[in-house]
Protein backbone atom coordinates (compact mmCIF):
# COMPACT_ATOMS: atom_id res chain seq x y z
CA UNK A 1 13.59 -17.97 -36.34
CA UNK A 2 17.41 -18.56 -36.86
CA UNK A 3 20.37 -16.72 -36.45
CA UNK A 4 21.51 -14.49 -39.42
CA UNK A 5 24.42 -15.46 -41.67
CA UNK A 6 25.94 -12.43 -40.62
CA UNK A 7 25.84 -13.23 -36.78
CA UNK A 8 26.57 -17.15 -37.40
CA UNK A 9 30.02 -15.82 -39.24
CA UNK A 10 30.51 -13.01 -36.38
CA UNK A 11 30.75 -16.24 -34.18
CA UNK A 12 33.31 -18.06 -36.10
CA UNK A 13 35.47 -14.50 -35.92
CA UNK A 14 35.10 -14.57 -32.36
CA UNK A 15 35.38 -18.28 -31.95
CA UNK A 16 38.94 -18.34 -33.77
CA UNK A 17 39.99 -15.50 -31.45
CA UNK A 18 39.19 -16.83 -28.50
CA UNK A 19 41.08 -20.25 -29.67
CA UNK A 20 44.10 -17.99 -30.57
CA UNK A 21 44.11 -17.15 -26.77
CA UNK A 22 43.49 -20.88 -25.68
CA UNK A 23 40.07 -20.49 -24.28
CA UNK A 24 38.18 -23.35 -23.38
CA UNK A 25 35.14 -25.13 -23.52
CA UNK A 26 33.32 -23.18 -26.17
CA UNK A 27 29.64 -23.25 -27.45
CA UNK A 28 27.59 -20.91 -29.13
CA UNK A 29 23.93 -21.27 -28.52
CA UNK A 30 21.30 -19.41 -30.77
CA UNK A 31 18.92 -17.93 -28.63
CA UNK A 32 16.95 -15.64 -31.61
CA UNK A 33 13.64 -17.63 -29.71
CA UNK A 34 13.91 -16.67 -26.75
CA UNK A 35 15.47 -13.38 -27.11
CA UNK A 36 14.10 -10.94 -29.79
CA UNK A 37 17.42 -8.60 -29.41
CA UNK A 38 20.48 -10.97 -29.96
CA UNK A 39 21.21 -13.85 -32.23
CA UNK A 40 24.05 -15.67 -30.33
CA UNK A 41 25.30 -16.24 -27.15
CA UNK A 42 29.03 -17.22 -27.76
CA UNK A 43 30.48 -19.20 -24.38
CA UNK A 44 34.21 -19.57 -23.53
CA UNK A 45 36.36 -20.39 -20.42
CA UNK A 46 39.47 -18.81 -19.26
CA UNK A 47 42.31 -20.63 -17.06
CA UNK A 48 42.60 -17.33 -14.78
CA UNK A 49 41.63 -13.95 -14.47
CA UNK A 50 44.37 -12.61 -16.94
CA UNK A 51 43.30 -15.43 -19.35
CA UNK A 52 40.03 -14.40 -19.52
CA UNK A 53 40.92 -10.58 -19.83
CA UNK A 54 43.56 -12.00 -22.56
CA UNK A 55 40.66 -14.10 -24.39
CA UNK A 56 38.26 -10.77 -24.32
CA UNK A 57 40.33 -8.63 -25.35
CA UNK A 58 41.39 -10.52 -28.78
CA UNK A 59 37.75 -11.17 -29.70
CA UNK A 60 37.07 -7.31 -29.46
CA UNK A 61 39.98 -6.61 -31.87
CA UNK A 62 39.31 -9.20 -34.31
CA UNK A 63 35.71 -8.22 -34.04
CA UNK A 64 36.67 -5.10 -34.79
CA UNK A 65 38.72 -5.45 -37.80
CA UNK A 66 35.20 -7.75 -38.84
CA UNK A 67 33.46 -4.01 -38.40
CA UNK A 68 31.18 -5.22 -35.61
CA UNK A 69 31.37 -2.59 -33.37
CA UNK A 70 31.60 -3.38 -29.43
CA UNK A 71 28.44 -1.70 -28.34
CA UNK A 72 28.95 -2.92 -24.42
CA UNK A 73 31.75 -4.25 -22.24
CA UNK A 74 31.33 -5.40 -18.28
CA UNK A 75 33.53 -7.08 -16.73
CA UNK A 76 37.38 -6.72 -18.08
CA UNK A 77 39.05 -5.29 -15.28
CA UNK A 78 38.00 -8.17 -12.79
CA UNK A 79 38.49 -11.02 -15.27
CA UNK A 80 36.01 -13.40 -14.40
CA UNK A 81 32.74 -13.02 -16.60
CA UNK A 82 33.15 -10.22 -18.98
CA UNK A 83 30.91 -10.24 -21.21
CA UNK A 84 30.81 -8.44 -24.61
CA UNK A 85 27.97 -6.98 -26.31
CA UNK A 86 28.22 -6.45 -30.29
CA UNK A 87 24.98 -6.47 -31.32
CA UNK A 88 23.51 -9.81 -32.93
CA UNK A 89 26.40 -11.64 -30.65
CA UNK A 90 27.10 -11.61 -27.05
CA UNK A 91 29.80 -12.76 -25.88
CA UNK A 92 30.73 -14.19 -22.36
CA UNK A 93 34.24 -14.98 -21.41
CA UNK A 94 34.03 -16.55 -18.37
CA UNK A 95 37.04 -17.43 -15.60
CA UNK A 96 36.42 -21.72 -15.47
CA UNK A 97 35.12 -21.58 -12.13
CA UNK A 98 32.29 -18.83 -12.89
CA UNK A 99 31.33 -20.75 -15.52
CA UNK A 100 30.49 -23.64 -13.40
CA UNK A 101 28.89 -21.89 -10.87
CA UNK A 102 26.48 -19.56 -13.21
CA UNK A 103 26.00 -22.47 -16.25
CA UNK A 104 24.07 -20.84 -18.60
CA UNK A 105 24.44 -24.39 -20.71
CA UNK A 106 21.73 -25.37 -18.43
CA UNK A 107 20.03 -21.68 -18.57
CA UNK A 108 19.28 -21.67 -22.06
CA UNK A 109 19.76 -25.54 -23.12
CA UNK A 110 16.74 -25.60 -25.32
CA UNK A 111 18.46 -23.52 -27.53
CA UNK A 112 20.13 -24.85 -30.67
CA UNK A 113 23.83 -25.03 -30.85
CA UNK A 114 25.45 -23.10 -33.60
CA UNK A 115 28.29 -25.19 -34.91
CA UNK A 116 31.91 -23.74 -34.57
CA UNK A 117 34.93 -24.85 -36.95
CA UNK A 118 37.68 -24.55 -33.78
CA UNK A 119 38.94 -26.91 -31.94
CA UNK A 120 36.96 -26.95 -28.82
């Protein structure tokens, strides 16, 4: 099983915000295999802790105006994984140094990467 259209173009949305907010480092991984309840996982790195709130917080509204409701949020207020629950895409906006230490690259790396059209 693949990801749906619908979740692959969710991605690019969020993808493009999150490069509006110069994140970093970002990969999508489908994970519809191993996880029957989400499509993507959607990665990106924030500088600092106001970066990452910065990055989050322009992926929900452009998400938004995409009408894929945010169904769960953890995370903002500390800034260094929040991670962002709409559905068919989750979303986790991680502070650089989280990211290292929790690598969820290696976690789910036999999972195909869904191709974003950012720079990245």
């Amino acid at each position: 099983m693949t990801a749906s259209t619908r979740s692959v173009e969710l991605t690019q949305v969020a993808a493009t915000a999150a490069d509006a907010k110069q994140a970093e480092n970002l990969v999508a991984l489908d994970v519809t295999g191993p996880l029957p309840l989400t499509d993507v996982f959607l990665l990106a790195s924030g500088r600092n802790e106001p970066n990452v709130r910065a990055i989050a917080e322009e992926i929900i509204e452009k998400l938004g105006d995409a009408g894929a409701p945010l169904l769960r949020r953890e995370g903002l207020s500390e800034g260094r994984w929040v991670l962002l629950d709409f559905g068919d895409l989750v979303v986790h906006v991680f502070h650089e140094e989280d990211r290292m230490y929790y690598s969820l690259e290696r976690l789910w790396k036999d999972c195909p990467v869904v191709p974003l059209t950012v720079s990245v």
